[in-house]
N, C-alpha and C. Protein backbone atom coordinates (compact mmCIF):
# COMPACT_ATOMS: atom_id res chain seq x y z
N UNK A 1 116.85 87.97 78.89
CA UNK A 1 117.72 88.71 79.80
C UNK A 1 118.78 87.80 80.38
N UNK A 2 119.91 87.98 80.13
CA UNK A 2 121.14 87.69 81.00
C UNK A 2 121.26 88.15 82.25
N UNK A 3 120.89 87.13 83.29
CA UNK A 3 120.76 87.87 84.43
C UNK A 3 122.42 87.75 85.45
N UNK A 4 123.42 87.55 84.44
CA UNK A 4 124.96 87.77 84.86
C UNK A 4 125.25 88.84 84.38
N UNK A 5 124.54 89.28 83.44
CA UNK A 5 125.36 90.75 82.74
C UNK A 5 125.27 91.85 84.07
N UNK A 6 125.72 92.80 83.51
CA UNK A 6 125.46 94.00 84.52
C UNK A 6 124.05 94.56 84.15
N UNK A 7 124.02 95.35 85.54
CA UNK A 7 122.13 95.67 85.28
C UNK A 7 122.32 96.84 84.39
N UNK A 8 121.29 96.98 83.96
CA UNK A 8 121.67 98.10 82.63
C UNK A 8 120.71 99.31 83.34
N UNK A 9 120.43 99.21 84.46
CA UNK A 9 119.66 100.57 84.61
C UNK A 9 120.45 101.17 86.25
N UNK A 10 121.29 100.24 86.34
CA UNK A 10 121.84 100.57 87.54
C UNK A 10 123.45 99.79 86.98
N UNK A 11 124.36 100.66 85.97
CA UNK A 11 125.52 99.54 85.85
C UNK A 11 126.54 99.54 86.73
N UNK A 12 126.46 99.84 87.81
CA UNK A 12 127.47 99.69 88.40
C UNK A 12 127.49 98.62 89.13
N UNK A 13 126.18 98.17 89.00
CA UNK A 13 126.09 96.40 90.04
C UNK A 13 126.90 95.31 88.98
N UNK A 14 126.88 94.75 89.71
CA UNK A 14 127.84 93.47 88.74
C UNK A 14 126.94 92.72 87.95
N UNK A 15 125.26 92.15 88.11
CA UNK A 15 124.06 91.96 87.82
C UNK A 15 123.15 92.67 87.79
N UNK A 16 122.33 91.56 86.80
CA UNK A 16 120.48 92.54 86.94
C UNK A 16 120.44 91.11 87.69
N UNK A 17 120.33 90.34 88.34
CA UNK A 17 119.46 89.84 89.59
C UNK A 17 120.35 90.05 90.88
N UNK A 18 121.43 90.83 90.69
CA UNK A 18 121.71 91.69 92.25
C UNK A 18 120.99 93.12 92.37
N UNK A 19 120.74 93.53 91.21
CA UNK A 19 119.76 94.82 91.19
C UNK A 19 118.38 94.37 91.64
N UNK A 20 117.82 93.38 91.15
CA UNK A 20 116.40 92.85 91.70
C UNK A 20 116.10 92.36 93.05
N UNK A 21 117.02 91.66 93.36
CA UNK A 21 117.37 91.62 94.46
C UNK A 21 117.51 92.82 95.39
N UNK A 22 118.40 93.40 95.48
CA UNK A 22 118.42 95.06 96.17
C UNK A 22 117.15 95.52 96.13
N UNK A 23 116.80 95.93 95.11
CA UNK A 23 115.65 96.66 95.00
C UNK A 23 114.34 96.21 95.76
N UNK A 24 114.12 94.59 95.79
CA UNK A 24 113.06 94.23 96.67
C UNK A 24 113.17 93.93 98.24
N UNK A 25 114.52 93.99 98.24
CA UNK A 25 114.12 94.17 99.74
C UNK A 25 114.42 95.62 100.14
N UNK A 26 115.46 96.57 99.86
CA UNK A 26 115.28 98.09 100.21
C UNK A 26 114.43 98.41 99.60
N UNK A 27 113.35 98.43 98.82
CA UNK A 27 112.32 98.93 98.36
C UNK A 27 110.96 98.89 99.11
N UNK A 28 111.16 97.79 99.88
CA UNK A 28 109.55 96.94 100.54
C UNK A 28 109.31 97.73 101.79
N UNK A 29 108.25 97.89 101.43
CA UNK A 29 107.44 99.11 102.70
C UNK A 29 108.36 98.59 104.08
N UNK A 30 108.54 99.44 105.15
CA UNK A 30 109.15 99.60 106.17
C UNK A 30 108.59 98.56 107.18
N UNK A 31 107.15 98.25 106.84
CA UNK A 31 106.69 97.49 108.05
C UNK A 31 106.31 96.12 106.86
N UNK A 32 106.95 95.60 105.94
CA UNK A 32 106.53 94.43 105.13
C UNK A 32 107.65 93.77 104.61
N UNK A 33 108.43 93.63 105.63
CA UNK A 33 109.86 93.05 104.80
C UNK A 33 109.70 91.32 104.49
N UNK A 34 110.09 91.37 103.47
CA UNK A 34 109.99 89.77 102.28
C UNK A 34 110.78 89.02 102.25
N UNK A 35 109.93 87.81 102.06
CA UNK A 35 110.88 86.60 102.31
C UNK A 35 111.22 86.24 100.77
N UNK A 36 112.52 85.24 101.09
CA UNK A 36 112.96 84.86 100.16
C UNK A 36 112.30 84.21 98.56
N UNK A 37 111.30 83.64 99.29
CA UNK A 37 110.41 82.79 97.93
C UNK A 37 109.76 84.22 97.73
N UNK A 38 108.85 84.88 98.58
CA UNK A 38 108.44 86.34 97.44
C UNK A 38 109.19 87.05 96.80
N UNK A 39 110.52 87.09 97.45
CA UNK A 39 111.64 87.63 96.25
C UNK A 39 111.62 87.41 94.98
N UNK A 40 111.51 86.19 94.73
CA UNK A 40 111.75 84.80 93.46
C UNK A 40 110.83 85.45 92.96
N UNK A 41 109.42 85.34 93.67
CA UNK A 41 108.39 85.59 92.67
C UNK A 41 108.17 86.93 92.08
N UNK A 42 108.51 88.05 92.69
CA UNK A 42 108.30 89.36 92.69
C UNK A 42 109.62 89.69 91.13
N UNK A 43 110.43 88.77 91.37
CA UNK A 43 111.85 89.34 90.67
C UNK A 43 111.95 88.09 89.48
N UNK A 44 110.90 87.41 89.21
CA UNK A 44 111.27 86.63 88.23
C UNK A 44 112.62 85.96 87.75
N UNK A 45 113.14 85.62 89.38
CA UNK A 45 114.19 84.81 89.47
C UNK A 45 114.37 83.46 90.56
N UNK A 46 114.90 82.74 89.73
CA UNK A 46 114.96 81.20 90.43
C UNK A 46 115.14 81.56 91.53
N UNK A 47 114.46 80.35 92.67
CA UNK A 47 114.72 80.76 94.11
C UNK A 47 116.48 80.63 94.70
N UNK A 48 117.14 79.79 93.84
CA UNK A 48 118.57 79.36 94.42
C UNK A 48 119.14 81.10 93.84
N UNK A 49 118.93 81.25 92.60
CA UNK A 49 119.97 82.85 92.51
C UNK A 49 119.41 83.83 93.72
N UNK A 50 118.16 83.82 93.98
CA UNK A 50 118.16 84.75 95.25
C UNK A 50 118.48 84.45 96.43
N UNK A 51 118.67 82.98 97.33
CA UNK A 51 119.01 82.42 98.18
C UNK A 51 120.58 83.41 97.86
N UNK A 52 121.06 82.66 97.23
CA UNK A 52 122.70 83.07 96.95
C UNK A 52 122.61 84.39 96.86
N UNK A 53 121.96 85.35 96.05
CA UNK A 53 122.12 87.14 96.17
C UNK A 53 121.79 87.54 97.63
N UNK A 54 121.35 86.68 98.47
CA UNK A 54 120.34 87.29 99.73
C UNK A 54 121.17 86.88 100.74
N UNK A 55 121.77 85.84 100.34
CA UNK A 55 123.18 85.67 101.63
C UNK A 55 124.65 86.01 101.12
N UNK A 56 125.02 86.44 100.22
CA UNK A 56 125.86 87.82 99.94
C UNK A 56 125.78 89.12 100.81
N UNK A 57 123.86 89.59 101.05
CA UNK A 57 123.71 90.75 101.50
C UNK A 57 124.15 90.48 102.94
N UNK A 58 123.49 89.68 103.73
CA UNK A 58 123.96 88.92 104.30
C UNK A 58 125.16 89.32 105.49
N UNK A 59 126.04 88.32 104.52
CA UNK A 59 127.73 88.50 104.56
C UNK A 59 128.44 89.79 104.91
N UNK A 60 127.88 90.94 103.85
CA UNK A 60 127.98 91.95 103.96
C UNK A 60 127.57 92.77 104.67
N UNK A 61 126.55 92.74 105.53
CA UNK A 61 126.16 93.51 106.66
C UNK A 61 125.22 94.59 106.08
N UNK A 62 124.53 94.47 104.83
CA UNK A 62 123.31 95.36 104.21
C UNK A 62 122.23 95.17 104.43
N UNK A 63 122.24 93.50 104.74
CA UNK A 63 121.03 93.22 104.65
C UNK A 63 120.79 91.49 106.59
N UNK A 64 119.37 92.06 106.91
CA UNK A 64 119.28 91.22 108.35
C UNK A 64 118.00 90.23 108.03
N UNK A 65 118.28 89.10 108.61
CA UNK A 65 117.58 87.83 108.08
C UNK A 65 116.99 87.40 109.43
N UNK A 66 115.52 87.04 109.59
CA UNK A 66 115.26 85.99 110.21
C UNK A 66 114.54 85.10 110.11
N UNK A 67 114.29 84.18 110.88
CA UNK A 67 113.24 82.71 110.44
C UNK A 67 111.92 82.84 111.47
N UNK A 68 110.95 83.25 110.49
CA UNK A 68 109.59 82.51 110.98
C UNK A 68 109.14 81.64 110.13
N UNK A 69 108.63 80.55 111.06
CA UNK A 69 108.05 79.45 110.88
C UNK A 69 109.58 79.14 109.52
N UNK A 70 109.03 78.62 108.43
CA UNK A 70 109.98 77.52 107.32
C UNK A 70 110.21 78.77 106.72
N UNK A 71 109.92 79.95 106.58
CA UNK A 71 110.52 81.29 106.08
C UNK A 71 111.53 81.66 106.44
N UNK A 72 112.75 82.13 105.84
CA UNK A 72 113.44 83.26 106.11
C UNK A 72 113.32 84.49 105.57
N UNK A 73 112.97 85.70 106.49
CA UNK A 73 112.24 86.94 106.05
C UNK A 73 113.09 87.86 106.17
N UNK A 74 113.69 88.61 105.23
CA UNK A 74 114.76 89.69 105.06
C UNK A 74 114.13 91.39 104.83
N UNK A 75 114.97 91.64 105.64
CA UNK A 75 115.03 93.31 105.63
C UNK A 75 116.18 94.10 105.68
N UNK A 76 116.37 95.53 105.00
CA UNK A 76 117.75 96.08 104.97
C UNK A 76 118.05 96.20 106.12
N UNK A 77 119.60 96.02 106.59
CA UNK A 77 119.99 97.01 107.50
C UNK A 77 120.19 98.41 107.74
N UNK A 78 119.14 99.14 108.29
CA UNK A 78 119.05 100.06 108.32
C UNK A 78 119.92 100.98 109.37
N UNK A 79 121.22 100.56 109.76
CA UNK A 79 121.97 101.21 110.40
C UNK A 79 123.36 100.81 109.74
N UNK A 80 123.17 100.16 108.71
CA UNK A 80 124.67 100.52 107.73
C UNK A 80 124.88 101.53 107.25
N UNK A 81 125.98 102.54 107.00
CA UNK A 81 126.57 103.51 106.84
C UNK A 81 125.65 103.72 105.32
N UNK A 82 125.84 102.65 104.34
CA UNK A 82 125.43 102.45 103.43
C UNK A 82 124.10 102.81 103.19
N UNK A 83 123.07 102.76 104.19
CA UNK A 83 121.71 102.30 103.95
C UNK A 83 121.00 103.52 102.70
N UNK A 84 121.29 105.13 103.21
CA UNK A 84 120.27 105.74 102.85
C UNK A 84 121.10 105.84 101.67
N UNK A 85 122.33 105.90 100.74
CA UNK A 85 122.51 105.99 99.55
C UNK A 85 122.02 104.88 98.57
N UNK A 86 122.32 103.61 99.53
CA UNK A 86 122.18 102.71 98.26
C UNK A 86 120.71 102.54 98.10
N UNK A 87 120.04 102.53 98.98
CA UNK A 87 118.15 102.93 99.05
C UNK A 87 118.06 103.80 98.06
N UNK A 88 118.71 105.17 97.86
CA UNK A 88 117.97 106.05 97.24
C UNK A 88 118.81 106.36 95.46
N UNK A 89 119.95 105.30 95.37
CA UNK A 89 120.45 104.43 93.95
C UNK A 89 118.88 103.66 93.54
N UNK A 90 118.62 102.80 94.46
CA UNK A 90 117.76 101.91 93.86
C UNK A 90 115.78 102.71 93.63
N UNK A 91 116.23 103.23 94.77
CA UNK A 91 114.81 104.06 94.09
C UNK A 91 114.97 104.46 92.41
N UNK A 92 116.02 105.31 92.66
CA UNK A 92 115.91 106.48 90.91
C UNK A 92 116.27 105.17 90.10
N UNK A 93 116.54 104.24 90.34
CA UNK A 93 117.05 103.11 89.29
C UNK A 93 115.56 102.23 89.06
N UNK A 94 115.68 100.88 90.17
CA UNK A 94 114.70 100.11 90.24
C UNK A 94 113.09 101.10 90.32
N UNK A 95 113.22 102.01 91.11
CA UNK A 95 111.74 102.02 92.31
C UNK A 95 110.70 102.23 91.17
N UNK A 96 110.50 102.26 89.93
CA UNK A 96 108.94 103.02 89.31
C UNK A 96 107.92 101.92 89.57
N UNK A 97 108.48 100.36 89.57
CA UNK A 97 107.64 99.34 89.67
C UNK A 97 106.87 99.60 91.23
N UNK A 98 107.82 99.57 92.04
CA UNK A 98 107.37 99.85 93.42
C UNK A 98 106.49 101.34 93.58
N UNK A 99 107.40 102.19 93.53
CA UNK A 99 106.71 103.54 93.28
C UNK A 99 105.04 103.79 92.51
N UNK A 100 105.22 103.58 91.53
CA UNK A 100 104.08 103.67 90.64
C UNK A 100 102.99 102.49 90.94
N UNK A 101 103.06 101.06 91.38
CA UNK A 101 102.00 100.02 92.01
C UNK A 101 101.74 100.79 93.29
N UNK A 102 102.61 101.19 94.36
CA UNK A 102 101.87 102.16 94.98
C UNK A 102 100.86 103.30 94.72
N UNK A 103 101.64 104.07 94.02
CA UNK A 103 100.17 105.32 93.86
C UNK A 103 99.19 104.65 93.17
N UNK A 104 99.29 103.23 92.11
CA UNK A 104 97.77 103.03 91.97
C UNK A 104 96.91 101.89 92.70
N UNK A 105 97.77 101.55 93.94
CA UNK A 105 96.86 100.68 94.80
C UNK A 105 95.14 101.28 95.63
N UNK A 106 94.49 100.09 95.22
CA UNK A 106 93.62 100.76 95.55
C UNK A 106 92.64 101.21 95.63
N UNK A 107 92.89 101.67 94.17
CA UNK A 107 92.24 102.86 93.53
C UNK A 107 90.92 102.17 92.82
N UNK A 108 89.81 102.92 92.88
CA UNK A 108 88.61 102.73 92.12
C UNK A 108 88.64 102.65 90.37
N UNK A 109 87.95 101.52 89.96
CA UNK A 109 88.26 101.38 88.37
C UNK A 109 89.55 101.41 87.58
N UNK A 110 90.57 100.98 88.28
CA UNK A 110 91.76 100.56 87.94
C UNK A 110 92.20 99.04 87.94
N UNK A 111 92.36 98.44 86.40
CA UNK A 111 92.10 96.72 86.21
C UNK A 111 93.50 96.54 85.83
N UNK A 112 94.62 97.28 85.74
CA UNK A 112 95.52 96.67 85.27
C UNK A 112 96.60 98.05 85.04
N UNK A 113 98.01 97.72 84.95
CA UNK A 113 99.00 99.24 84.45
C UNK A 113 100.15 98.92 84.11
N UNK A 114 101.05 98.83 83.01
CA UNK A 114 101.85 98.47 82.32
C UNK A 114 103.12 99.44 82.17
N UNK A 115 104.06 99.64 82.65
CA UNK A 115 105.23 100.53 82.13
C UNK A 115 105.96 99.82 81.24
N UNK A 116 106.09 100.83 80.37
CA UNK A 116 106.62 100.33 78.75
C UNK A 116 107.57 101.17 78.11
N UNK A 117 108.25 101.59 77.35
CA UNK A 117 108.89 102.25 76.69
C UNK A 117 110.98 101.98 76.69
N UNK A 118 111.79 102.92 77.10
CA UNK A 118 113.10 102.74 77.44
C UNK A 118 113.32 102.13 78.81
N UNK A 119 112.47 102.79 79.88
CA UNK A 119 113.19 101.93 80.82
C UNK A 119 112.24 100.46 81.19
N UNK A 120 111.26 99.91 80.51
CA UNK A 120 111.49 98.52 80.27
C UNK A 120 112.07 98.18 79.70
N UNK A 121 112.85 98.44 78.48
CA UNK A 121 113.45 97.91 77.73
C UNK A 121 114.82 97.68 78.57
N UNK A 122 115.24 98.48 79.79
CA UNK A 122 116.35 98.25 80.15
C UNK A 122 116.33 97.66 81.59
N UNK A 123 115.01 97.38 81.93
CA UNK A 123 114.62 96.05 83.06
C UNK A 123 114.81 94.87 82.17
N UNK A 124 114.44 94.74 81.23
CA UNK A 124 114.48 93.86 80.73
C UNK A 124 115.56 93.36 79.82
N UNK A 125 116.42 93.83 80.22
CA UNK A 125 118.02 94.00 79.63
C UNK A 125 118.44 94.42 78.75
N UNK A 126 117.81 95.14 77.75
CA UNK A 126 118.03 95.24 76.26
C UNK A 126 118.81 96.72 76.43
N UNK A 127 120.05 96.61 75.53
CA UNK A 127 121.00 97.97 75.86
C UNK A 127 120.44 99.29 75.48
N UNK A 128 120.97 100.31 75.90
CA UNK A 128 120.79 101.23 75.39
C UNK A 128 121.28 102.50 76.51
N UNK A 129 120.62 103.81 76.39
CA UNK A 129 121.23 104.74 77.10
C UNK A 129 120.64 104.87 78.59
N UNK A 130 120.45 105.25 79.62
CA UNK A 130 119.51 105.45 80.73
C UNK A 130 118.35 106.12 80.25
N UNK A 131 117.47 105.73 80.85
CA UNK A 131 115.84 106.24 80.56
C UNK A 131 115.94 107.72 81.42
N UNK A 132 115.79 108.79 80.63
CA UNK A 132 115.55 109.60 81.55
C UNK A 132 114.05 109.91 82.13
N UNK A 133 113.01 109.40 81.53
CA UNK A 133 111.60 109.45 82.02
C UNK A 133 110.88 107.96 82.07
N UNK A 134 109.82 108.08 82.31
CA UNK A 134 109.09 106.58 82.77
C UNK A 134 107.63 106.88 82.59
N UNK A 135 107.75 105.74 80.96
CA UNK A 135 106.20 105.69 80.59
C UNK A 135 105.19 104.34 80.94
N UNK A 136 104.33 105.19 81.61
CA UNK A 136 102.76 103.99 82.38
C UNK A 136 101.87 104.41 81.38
N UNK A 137 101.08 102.89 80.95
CA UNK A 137 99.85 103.14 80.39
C UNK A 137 98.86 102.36 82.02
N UNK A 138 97.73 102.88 81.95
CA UNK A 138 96.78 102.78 82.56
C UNK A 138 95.44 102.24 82.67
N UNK A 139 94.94 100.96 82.57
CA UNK A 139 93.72 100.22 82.47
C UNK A 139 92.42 100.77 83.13
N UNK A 140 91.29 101.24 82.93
CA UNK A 140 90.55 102.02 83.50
C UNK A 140 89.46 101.79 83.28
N UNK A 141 88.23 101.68 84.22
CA UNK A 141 86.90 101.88 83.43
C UNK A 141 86.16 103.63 83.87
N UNK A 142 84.75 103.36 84.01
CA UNK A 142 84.09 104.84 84.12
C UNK A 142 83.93 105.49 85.79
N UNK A 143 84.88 104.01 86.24
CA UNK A 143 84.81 104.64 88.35
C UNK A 143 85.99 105.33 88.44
N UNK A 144 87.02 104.98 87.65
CA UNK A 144 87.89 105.77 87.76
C UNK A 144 87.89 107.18 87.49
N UNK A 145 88.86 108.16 88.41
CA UNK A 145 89.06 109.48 88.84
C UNK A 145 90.17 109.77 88.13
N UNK A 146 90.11 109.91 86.40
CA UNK A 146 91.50 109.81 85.81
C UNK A 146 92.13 111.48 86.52
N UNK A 147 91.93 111.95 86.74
CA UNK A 147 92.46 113.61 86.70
C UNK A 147 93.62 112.83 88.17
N UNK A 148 92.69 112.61 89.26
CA UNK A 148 93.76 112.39 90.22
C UNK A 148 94.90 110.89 89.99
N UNK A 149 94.89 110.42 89.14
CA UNK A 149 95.28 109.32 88.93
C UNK A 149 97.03 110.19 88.12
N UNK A 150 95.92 110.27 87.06
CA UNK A 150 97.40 111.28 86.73
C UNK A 150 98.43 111.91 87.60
N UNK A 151 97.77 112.90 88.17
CA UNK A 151 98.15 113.80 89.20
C UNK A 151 99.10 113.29 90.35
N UNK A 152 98.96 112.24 90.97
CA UNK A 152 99.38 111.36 91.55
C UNK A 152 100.61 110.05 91.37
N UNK A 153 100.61 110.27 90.14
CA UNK A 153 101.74 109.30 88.94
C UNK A 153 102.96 110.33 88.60
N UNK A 154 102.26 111.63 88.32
CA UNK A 154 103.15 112.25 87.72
C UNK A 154 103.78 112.74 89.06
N UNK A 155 103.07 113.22 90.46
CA UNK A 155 103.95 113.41 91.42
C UNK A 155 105.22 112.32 92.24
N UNK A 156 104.77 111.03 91.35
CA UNK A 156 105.67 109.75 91.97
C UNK A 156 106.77 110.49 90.93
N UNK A 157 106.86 111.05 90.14
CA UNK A 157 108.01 111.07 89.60
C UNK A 157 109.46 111.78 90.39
N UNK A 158 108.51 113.02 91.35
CA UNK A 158 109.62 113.90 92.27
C UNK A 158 110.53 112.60 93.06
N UNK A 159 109.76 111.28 93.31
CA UNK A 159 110.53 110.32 94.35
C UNK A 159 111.29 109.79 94.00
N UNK A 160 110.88 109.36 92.28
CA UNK A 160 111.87 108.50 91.19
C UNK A 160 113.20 109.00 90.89
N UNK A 161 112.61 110.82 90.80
CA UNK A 161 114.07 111.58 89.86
C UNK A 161 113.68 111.62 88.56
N UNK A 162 112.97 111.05 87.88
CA UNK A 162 112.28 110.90 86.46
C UNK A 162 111.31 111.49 86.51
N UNK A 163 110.80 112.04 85.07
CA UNK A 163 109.45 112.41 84.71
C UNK A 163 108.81 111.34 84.66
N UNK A 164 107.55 111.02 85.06
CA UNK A 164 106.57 109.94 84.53
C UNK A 164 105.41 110.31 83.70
N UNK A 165 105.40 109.84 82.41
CA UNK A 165 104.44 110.00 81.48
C UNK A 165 103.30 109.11 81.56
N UNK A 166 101.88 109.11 82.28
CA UNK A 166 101.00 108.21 82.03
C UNK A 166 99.71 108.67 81.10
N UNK A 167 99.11 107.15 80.54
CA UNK A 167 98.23 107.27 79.51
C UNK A 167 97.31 106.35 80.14
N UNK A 168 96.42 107.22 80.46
CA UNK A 168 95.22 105.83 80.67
C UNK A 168 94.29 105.54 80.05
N UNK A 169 93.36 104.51 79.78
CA UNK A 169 92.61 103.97 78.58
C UNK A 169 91.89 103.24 79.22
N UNK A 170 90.84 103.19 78.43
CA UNK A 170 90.14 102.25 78.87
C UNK A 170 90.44 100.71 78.87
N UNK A 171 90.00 99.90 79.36
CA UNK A 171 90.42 98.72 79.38
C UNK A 171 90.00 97.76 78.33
N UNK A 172 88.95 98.27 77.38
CA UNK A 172 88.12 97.59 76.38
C UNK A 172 89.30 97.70 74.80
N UNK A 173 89.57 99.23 75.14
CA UNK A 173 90.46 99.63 74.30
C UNK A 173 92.10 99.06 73.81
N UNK A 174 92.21 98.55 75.26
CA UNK A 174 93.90 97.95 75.81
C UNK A 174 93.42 96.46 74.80
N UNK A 175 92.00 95.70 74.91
CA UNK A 175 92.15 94.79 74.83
C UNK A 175 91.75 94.40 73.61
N UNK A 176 91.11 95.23 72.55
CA UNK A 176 90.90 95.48 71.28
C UNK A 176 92.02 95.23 70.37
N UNK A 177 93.18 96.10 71.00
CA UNK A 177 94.60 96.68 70.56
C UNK A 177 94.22 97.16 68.91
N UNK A 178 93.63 97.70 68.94
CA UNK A 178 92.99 97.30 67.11
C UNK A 178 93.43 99.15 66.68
N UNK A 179 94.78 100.05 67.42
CA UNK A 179 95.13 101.05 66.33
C UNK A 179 96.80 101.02 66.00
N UNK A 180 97.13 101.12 66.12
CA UNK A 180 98.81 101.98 65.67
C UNK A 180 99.52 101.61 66.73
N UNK A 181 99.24 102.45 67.40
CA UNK A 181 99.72 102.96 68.97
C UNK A 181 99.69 102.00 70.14
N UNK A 182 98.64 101.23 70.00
CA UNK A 182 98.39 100.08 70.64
C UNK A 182 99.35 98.53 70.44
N UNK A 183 98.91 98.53 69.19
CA UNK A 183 100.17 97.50 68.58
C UNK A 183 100.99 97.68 68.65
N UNK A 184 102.00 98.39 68.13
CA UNK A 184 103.68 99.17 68.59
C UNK A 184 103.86 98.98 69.93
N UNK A 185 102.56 99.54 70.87
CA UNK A 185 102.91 99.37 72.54
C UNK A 185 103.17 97.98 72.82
N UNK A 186 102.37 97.09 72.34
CA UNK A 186 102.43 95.66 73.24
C UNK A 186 103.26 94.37 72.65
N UNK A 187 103.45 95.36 71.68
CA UNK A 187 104.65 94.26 70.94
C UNK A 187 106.38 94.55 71.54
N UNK A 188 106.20 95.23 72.20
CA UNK A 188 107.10 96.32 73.18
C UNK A 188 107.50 95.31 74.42
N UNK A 189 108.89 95.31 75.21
CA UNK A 189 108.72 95.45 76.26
C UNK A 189 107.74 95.64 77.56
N UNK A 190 106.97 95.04 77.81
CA UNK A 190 106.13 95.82 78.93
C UNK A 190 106.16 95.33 80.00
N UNK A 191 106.02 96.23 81.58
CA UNK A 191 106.63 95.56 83.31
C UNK A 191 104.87 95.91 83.89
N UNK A 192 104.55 94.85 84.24
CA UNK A 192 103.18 94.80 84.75
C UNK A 192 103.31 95.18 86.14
N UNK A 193 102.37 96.07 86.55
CA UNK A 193 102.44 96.51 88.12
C UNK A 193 101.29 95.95 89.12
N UNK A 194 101.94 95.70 89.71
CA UNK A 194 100.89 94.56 90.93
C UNK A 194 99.74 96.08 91.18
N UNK A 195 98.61 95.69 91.11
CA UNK A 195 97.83 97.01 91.21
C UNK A 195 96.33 96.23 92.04
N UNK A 196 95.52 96.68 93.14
CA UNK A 196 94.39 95.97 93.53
C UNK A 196 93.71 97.40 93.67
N UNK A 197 92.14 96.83 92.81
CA UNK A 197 91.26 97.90 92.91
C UNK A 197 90.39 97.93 94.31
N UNK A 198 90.16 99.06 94.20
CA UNK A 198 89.08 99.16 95.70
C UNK A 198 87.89 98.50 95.50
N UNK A 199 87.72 98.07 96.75
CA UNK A 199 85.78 97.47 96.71
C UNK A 199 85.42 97.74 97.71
N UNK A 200 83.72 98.03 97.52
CA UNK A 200 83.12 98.67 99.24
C UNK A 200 83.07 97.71 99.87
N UNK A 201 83.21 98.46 101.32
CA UNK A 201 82.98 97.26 102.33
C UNK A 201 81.71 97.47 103.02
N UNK A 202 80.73 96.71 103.18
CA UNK A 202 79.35 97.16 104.12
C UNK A 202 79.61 97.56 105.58
């Protein structure tokens, strides 16, 4: 990925690491705003290109910075004129990573979840047309509640603007890869979603 080109799922930014950028900090839960080095890590970009994308925002009055402790911890400005359009650009653009690791946080017998198809291919820069839907495969064992899992993925789609297509599998199966469908998938593009399963607490 050329991360000077324009973002290919949002082209009207001048970059895909000003799109990654945007997206992780207007994206980040309301009460969890992120600092610069989780940026880096979250966006698989050097810490100096986000230093530099993050004091652009900055400059511009989109985005409000402060320092705890050796951190500087950024959040949108949420009283720029700007705020609720370009938020809700980056949702239908960026948000399925955010969107979709949400609905499966959490969750019982869920080891892992992969979005794959067109619009990785166009996170990951490779050209083509806009994705109009968003395909998740799903890592699973026998605790999992696939019916609401679904149910719950496919309603993230009303937030996206996209349909979301998910497939869930077992996890023995993901790691076999031993049919057709499997191989084709992982030789693919694929955007891994930060996902934590539930455990009881006594």
């Amino acid at each position: 990925m050329d991360r000077s080109t324009p973002s290919r799922l949002l082209p009207i930014l001048r970059s895909e690491a000003l799109g990654r950028v945007l997206a992780a900090v207007f994206l980040a839960p309301e009460d969890e705003p992120v600092h610069i080095r989780a940026i880096a890590d979250r966006t698989n970009l050097p810490y100096a290109t986000v230093h530099r994308e993050v004091s652009r925002l900055l400059e511009a009055g989109l985005a409000e910075a402060t320092d705890v402790g050796r951190a500087r911890v950024v959040r949108p400005n949420r009283t720029s004129p700007y705020f609720d359009d370009l938020r809700s650009l980056l949702l239908k653009s960026y948000g399925p990573t955010s969107v979709l690791s949400e609905a499966l946080h959490g969750r019982a017998g869920v080891h892992g979840a992969y979005v794959y198809g067109s619009w990785a291919s166009r996170y990951l820069g490779e050209p083509g047309p806009d994705p109009q839907d968003v395909d998740v495969v799903v890592l699973v064992d026998d605790h999992a509640d696939r019916d609401a899992i679904e149910d719950d993925l496919v309603a993230a789609g009303a937030r996206l603007g996209r349909q979301v297509n998910p497939v869930l599998m077992d996890e023995a199966d993901w790691n076999r890869g031993d049919t057709a469908f499997l191989r084709t998938l992982q030789s693919r593009p694929l955007i891994e979603l930060p996902t934590a399963e539930a455990t009881d607490v006594d």
